[in-house]
N, C-alpha and C. Protein backbone atom coordinates (compact mmCIF):
# COMPACT_ATOMS: atom_id res chain seq x y z
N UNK A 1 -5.35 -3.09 2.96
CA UNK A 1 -6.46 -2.36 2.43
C UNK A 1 -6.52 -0.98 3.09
N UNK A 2 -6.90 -0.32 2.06
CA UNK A 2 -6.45 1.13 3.02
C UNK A 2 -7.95 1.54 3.25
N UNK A 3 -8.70 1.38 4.50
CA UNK A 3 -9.75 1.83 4.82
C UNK A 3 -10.05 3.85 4.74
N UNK A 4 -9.50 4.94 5.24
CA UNK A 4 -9.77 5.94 5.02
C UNK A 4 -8.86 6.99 4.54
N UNK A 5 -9.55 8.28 4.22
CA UNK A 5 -8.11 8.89 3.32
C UNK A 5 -8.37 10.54 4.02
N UNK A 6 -7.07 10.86 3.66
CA UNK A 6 -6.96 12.21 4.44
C UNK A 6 -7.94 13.21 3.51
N UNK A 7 -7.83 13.02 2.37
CA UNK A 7 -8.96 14.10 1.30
C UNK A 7 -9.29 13.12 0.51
N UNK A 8 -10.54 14.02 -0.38
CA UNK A 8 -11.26 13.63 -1.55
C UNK A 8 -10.22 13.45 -2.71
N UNK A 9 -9.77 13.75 -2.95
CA UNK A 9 -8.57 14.23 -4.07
C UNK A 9 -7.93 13.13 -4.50
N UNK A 10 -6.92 12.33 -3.31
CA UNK A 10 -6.72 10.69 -2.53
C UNK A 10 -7.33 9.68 -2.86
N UNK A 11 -8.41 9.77 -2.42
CA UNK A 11 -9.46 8.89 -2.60
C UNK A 11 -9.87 8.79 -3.80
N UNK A 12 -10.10 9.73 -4.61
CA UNK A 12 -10.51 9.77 -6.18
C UNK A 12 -9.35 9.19 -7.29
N UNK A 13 -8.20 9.66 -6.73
CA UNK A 13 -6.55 8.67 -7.38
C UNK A 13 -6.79 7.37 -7.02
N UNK A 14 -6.88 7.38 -6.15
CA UNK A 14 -6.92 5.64 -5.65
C UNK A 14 -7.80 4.60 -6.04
N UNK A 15 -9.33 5.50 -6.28
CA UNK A 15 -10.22 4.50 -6.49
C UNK A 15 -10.26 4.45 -8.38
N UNK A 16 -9.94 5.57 -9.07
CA UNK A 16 -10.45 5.57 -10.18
C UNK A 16 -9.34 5.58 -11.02
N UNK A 17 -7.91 6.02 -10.38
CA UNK A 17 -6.53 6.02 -10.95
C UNK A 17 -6.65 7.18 -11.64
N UNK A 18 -7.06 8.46 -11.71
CA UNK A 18 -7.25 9.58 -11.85
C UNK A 18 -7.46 10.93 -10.91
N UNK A 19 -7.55 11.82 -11.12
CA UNK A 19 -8.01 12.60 -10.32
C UNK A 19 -7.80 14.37 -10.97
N UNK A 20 -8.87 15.43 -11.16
CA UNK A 20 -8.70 16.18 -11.63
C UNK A 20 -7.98 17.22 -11.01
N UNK A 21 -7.44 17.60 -9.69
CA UNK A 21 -6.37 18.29 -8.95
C UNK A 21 -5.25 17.96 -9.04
N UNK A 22 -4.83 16.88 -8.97
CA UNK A 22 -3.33 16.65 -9.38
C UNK A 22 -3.04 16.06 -10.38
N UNK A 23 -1.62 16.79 -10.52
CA UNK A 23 -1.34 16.68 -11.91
C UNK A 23 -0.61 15.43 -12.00
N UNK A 24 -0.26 14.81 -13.23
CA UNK A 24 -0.32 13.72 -14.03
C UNK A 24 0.84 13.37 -13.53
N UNK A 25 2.12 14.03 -13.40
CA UNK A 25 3.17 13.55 -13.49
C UNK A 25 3.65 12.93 -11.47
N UNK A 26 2.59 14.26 -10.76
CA UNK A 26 2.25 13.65 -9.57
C UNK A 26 1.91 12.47 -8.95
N UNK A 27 0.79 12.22 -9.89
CA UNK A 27 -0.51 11.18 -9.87
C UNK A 27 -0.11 9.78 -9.89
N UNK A 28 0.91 9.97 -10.85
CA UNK A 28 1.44 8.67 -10.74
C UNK A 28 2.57 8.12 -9.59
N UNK A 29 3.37 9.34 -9.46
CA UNK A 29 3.60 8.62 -7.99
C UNK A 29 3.28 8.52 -6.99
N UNK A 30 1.88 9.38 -6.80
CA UNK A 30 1.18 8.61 -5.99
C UNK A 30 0.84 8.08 -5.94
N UNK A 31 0.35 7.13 -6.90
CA UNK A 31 -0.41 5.85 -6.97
C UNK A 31 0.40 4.82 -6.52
N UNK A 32 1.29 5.39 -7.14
CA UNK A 32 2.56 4.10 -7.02
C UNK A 32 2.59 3.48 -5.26
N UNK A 33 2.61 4.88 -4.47
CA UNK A 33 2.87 4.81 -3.22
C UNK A 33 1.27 4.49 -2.32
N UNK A 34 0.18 5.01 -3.09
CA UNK A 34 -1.18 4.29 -2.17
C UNK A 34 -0.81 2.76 -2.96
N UNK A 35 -0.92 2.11 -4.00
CA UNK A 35 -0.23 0.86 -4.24
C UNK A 35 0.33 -0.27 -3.20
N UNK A 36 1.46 0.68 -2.41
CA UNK A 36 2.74 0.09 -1.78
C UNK A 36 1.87 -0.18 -0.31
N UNK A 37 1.20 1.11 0.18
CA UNK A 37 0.36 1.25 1.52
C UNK A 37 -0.39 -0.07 1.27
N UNK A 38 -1.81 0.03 0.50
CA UNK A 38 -2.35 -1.07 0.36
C UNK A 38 -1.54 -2.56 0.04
N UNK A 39 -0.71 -2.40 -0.14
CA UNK A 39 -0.10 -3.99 0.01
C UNK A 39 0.58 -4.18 1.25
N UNK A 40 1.06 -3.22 1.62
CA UNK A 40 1.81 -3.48 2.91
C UNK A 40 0.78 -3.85 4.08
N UNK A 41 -0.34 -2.79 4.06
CA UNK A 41 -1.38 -3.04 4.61
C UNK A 41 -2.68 -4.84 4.93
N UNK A 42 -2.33 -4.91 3.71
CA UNK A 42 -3.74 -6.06 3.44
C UNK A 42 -2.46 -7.74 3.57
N UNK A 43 -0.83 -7.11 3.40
CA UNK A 43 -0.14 -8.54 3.58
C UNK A 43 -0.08 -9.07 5.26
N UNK A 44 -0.21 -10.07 5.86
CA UNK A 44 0.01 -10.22 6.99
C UNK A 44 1.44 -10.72 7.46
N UNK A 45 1.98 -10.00 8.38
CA UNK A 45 3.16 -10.44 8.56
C UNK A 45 3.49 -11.11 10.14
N UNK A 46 4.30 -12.26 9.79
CA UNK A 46 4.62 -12.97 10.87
C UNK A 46 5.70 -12.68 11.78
N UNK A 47 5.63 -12.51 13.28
CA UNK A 47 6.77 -12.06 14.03
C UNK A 47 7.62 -13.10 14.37
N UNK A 48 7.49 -14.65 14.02
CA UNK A 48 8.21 -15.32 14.28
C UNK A 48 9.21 -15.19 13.35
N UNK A 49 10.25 -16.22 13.47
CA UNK A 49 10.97 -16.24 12.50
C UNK A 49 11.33 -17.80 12.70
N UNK A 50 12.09 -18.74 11.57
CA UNK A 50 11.11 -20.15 11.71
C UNK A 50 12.33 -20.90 12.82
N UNK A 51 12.09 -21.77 12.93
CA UNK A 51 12.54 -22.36 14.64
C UNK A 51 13.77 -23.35 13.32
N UNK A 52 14.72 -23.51 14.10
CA UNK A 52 15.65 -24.53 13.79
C UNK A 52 15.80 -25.86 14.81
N UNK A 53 15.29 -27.01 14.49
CA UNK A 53 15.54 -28.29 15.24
C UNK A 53 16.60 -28.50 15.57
N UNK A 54 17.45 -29.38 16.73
CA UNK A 54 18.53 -29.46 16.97
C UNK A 54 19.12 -31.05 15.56
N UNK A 55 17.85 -31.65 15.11
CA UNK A 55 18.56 -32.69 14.36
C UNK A 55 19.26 -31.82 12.91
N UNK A 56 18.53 -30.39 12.48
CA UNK A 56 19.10 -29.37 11.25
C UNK A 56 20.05 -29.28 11.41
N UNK A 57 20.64 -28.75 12.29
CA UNK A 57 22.30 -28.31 12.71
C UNK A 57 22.93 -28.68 12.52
């Protein structure tokens, strides 16, 4: 979840999928990329990695 944004501009793409400063062909890849933030953001990731038993082997 992306709690704060560097400008208004940002914030107005993000929340409404529009925004009247940038242009269209922009807009969309930015969205694409606040998109990617907020998922990367809000997924939780695990530092383990999973254990192998000696009976698997």
């Amino acid at each position: 979840m992306i709690k704060t944004f560097a400008d208004r501009q940002t914030q107005e793409l993000y929340v409404t999928g529009k925004s009247k400063r940038i242009p269209p062909d922009i807009a969309r890849r930015a969205m694409r990329k606040l998109e990617y933030v907020d998922l990367a953001t809000a997924t939780p990731t695990t530092s383990r990695s999973p254990t192998i038993t000696e009976s698997e082997v």
